[in-house]
Each structure stands twice: as structure tokens, then as C-alpha cells.
N, C-alpha and C. Protein backbone atom coordinates (compact mmCIF):
# COMPACT_ATOMS: atom_id res chain seq x y z
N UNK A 1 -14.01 2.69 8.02
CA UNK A 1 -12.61 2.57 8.41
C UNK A 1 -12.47 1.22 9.11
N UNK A 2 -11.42 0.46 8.13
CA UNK A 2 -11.78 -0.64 9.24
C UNK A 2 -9.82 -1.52 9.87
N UNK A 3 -9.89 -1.03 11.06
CA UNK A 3 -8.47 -0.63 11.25
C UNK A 3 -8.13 -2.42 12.33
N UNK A 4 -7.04 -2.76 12.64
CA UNK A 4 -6.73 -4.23 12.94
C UNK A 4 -5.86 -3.59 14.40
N UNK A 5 -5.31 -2.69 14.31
CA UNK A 5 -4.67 -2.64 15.69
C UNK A 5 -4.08 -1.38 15.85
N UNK A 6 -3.76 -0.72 16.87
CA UNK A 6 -3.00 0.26 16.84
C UNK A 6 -2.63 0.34 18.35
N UNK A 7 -1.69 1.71 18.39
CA UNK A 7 -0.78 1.88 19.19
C UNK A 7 -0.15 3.38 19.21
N UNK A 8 -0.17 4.19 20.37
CA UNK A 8 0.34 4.97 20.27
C UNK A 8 1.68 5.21 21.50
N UNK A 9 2.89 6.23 21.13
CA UNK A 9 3.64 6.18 21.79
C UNK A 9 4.26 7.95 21.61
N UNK A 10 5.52 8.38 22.70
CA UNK A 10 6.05 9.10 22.49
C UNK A 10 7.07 9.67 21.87
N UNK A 11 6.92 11.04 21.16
CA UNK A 11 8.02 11.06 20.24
C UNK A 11 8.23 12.43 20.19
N UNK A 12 9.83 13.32 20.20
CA UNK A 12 10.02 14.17 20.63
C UNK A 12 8.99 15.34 19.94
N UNK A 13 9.10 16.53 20.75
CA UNK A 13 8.26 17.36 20.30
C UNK A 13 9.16 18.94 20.77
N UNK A 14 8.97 19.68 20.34
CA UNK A 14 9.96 20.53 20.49
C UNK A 14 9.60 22.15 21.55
N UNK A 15 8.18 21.86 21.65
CA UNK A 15 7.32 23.18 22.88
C UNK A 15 7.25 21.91 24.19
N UNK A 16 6.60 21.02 23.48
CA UNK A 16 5.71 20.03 24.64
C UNK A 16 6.96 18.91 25.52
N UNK A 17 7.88 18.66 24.72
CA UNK A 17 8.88 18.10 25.54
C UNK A 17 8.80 16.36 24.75
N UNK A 18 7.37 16.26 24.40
CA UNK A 18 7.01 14.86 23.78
C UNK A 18 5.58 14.98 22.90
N UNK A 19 5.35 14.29 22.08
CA UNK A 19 3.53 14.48 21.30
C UNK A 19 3.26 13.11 21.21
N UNK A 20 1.86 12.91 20.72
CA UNK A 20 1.05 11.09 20.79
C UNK A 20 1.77 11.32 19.10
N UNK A 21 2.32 10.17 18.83
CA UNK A 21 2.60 9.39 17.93
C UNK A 21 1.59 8.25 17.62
N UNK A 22 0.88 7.85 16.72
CA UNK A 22 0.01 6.51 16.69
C UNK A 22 0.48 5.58 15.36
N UNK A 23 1.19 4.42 15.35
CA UNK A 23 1.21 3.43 14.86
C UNK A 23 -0.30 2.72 14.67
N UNK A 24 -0.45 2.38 13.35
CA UNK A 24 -2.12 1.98 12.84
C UNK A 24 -1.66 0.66 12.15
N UNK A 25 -2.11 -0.37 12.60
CA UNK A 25 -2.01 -1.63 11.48
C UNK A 25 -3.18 -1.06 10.78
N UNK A 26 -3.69 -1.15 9.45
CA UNK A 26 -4.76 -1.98 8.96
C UNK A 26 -4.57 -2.69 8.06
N UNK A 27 -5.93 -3.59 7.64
CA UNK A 27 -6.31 -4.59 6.80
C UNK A 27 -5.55 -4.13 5.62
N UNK A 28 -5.36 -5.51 4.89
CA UNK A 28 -4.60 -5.09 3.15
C UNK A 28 -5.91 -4.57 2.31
N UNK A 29 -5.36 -4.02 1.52
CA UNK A 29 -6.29 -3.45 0.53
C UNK A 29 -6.97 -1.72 1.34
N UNK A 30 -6.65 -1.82 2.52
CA UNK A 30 -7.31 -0.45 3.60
C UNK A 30 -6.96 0.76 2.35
N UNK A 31 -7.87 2.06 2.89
CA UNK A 31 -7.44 3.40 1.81
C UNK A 31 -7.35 4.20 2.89
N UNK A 32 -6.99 4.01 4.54
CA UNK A 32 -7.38 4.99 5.21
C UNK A 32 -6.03 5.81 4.77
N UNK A 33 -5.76 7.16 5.44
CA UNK A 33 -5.10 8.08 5.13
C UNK A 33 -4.67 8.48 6.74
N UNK A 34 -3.52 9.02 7.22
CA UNK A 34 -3.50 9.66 7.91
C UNK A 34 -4.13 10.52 8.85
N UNK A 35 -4.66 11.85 7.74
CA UNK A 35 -5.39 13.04 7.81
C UNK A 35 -7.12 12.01 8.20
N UNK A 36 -7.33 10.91 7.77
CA UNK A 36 -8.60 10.50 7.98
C UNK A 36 -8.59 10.20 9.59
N UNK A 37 -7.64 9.23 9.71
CA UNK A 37 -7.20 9.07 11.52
C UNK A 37 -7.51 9.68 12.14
N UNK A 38 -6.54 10.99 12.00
CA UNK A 38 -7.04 11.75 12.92
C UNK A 38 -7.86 12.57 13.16
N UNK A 39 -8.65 12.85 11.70
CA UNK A 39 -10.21 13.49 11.88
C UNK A 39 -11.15 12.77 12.73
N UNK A 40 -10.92 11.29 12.95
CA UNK A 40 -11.45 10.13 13.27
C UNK A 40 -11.54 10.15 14.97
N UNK A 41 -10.47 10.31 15.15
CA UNK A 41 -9.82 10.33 16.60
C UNK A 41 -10.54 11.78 17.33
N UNK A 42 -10.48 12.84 16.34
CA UNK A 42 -10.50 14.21 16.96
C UNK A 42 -11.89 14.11 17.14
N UNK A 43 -12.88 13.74 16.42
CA UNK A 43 -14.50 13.40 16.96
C UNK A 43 -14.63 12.96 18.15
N UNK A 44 -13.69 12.40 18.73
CA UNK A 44 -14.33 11.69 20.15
C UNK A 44 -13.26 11.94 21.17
N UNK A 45 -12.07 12.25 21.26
CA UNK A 45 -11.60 12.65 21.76
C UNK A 45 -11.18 14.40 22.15
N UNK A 46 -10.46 14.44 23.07
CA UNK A 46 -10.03 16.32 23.11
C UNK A 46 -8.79 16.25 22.46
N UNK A 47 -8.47 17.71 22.30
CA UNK A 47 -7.51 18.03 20.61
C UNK A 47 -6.33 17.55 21.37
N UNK A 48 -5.50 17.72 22.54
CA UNK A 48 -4.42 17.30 22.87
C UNK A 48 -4.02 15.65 22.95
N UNK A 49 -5.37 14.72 22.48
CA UNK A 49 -5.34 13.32 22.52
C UNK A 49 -4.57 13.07 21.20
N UNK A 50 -4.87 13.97 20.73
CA UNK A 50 -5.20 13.67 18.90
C UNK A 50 -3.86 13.51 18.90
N UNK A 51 -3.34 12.56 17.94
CA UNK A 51 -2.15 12.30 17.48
C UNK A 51 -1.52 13.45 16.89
N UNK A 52 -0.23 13.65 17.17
CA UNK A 52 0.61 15.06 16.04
C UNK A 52 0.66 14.59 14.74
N UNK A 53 1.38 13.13 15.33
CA UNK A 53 1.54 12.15 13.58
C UNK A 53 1.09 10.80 13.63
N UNK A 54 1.11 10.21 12.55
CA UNK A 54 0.48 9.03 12.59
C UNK A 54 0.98 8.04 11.65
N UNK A 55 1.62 7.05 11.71
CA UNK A 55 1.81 5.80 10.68
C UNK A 55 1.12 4.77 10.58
N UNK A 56 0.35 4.72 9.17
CA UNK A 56 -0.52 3.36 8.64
C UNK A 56 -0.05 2.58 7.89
N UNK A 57 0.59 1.20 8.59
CA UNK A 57 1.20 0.11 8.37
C UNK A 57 0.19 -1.04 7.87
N UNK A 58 0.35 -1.48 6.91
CA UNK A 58 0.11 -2.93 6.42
C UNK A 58 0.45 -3.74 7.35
N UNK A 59 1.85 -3.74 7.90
CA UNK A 59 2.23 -5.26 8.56
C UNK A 59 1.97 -5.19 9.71
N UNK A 60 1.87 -5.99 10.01
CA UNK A 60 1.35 -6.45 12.01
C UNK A 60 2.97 -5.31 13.02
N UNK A 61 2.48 -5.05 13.93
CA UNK A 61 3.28 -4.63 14.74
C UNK A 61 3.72 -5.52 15.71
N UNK A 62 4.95 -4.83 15.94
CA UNK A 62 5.71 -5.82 16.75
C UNK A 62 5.21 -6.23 18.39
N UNK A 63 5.16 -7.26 18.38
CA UNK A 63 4.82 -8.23 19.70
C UNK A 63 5.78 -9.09 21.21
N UNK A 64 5.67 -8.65 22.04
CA UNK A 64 6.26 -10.12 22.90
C UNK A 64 5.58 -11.39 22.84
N UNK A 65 6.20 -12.28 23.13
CA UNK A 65 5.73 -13.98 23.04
C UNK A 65 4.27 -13.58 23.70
N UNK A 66 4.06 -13.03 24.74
CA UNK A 66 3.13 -12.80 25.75
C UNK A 66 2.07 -11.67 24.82
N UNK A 67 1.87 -11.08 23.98
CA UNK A 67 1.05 -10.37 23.17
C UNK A 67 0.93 -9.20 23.00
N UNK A 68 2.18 -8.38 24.10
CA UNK A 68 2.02 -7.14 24.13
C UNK A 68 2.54 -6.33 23.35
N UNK A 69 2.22 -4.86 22.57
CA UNK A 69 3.11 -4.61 21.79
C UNK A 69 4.41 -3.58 21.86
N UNK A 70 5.06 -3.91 21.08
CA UNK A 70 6.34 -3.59 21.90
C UNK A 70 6.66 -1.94 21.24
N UNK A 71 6.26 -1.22 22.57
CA UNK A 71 6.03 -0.02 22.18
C UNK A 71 7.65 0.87 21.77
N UNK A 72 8.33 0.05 22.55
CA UNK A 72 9.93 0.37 22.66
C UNK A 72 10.36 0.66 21.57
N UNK A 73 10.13 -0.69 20.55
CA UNK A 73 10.68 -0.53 19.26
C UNK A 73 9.76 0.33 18.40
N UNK A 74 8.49 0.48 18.72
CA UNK A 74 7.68 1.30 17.72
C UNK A 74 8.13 2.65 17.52
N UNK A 75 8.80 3.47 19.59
CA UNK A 75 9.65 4.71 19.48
C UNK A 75 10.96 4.72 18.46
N UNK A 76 11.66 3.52 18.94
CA UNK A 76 12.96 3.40 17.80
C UNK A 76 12.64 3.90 16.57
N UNK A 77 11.63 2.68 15.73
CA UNK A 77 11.39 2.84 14.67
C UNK A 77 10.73 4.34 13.82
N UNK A 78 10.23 5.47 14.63
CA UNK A 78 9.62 5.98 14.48
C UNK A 78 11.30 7.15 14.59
N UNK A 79 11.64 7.43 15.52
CA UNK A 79 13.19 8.13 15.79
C UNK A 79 13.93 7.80 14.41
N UNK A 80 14.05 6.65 14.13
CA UNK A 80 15.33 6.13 12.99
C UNK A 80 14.40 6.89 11.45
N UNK A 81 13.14 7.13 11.65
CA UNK A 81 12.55 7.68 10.62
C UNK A 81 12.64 9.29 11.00
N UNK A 82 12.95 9.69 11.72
CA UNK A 82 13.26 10.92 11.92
C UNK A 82 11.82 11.47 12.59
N UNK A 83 10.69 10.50 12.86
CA UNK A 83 9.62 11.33 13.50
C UNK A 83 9.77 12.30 14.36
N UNK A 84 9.16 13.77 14.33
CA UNK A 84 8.80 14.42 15.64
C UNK A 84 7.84 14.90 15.94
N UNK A 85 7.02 15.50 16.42
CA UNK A 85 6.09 16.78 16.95
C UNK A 85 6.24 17.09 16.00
N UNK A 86 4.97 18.12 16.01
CA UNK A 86 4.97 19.60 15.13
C UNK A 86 5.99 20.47 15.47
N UNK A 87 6.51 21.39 14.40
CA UNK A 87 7.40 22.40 14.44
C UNK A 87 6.55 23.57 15.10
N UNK A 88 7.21 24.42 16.23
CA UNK A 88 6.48 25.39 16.26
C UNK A 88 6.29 26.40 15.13
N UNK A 89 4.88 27.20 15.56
CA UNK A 89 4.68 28.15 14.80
C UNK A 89 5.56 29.12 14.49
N UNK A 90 5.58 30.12 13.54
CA UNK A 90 6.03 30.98 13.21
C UNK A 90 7.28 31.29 13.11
């Protein structure tokens, strides 16, 4: 897996109030998958780290002049796509 940057942020969730969202640059030509992420993530972390959802972007994420990434718009962008949490069960 060979991933260039990432980022995670909050995004509504409908028990929890909010869930980890993770924005993934990788490399062109990458095959990672989603479902790989977070099998990836769930090895080393505890299950509530683990992302609910996850987007793997080709293009660079957005930046300030200063290098940071701009998590603000990553929530926008992720809202205007209708991201949320998991639905509860049953």
C-alpha cells in the first residue's frame, strides 16, 4: 500500500453524534480500495479509531499557503457528497 497523504475529519453520524471520516491521497496508478484502508488501519489501531468511511483520492488535498490541510473544506466536501456515519442497526 503505498499511500501520499491523508487526513481524517468529522462527519455526521446518527447514534455517535459524529464518526472518523478519512480522506486518502494516493499515488496514480494506486489499486488500494477502501475496504483495504481500513482493514489496514484496524490492525493497529482500536475499532472506534477505524474510519466509518473513507475516500481515496488521486488528487492532492487541499492546503494553506503554510502546508496545513484544510480540514474545513475536506468536511464540506464530504457533506456536499452526502457523507455520513453508519446507519444504525436494525
Amino acid at each position: 500500500m503505498r499511500r501520499v497523504e491523508a487526513a481524517v475529519v468529522g462527519v455526521p453520524d446518527t447514534d455517535l453524534g459524529e464518526a472518523v471520516h478519512a480522506v486518502v491521497h494516493v499515488r496514480d496508478g494506486a489499486t488500494v480500495t477502501a475496504a483495504d484502508l481500513r482493514a489496514w488501519v484496524a490492525e493497529a489501531l482500536a475499532s472506534f479509531k477505524v474510519p466509518a468511511t473513507v475516500d481515496v483520492r488521486h488528487e492532492a488535498l487541499p492546503h494553506t499557503e503554510t502546508g496545513k490541510v484544510l480540514k474545513g473544506m475536506l468536511r464540506e466536501q464530504a457533506a456536499a457528497r452526502g457523507v455520513a456515519g453508519p446507519s444504525p442497526a436494525g
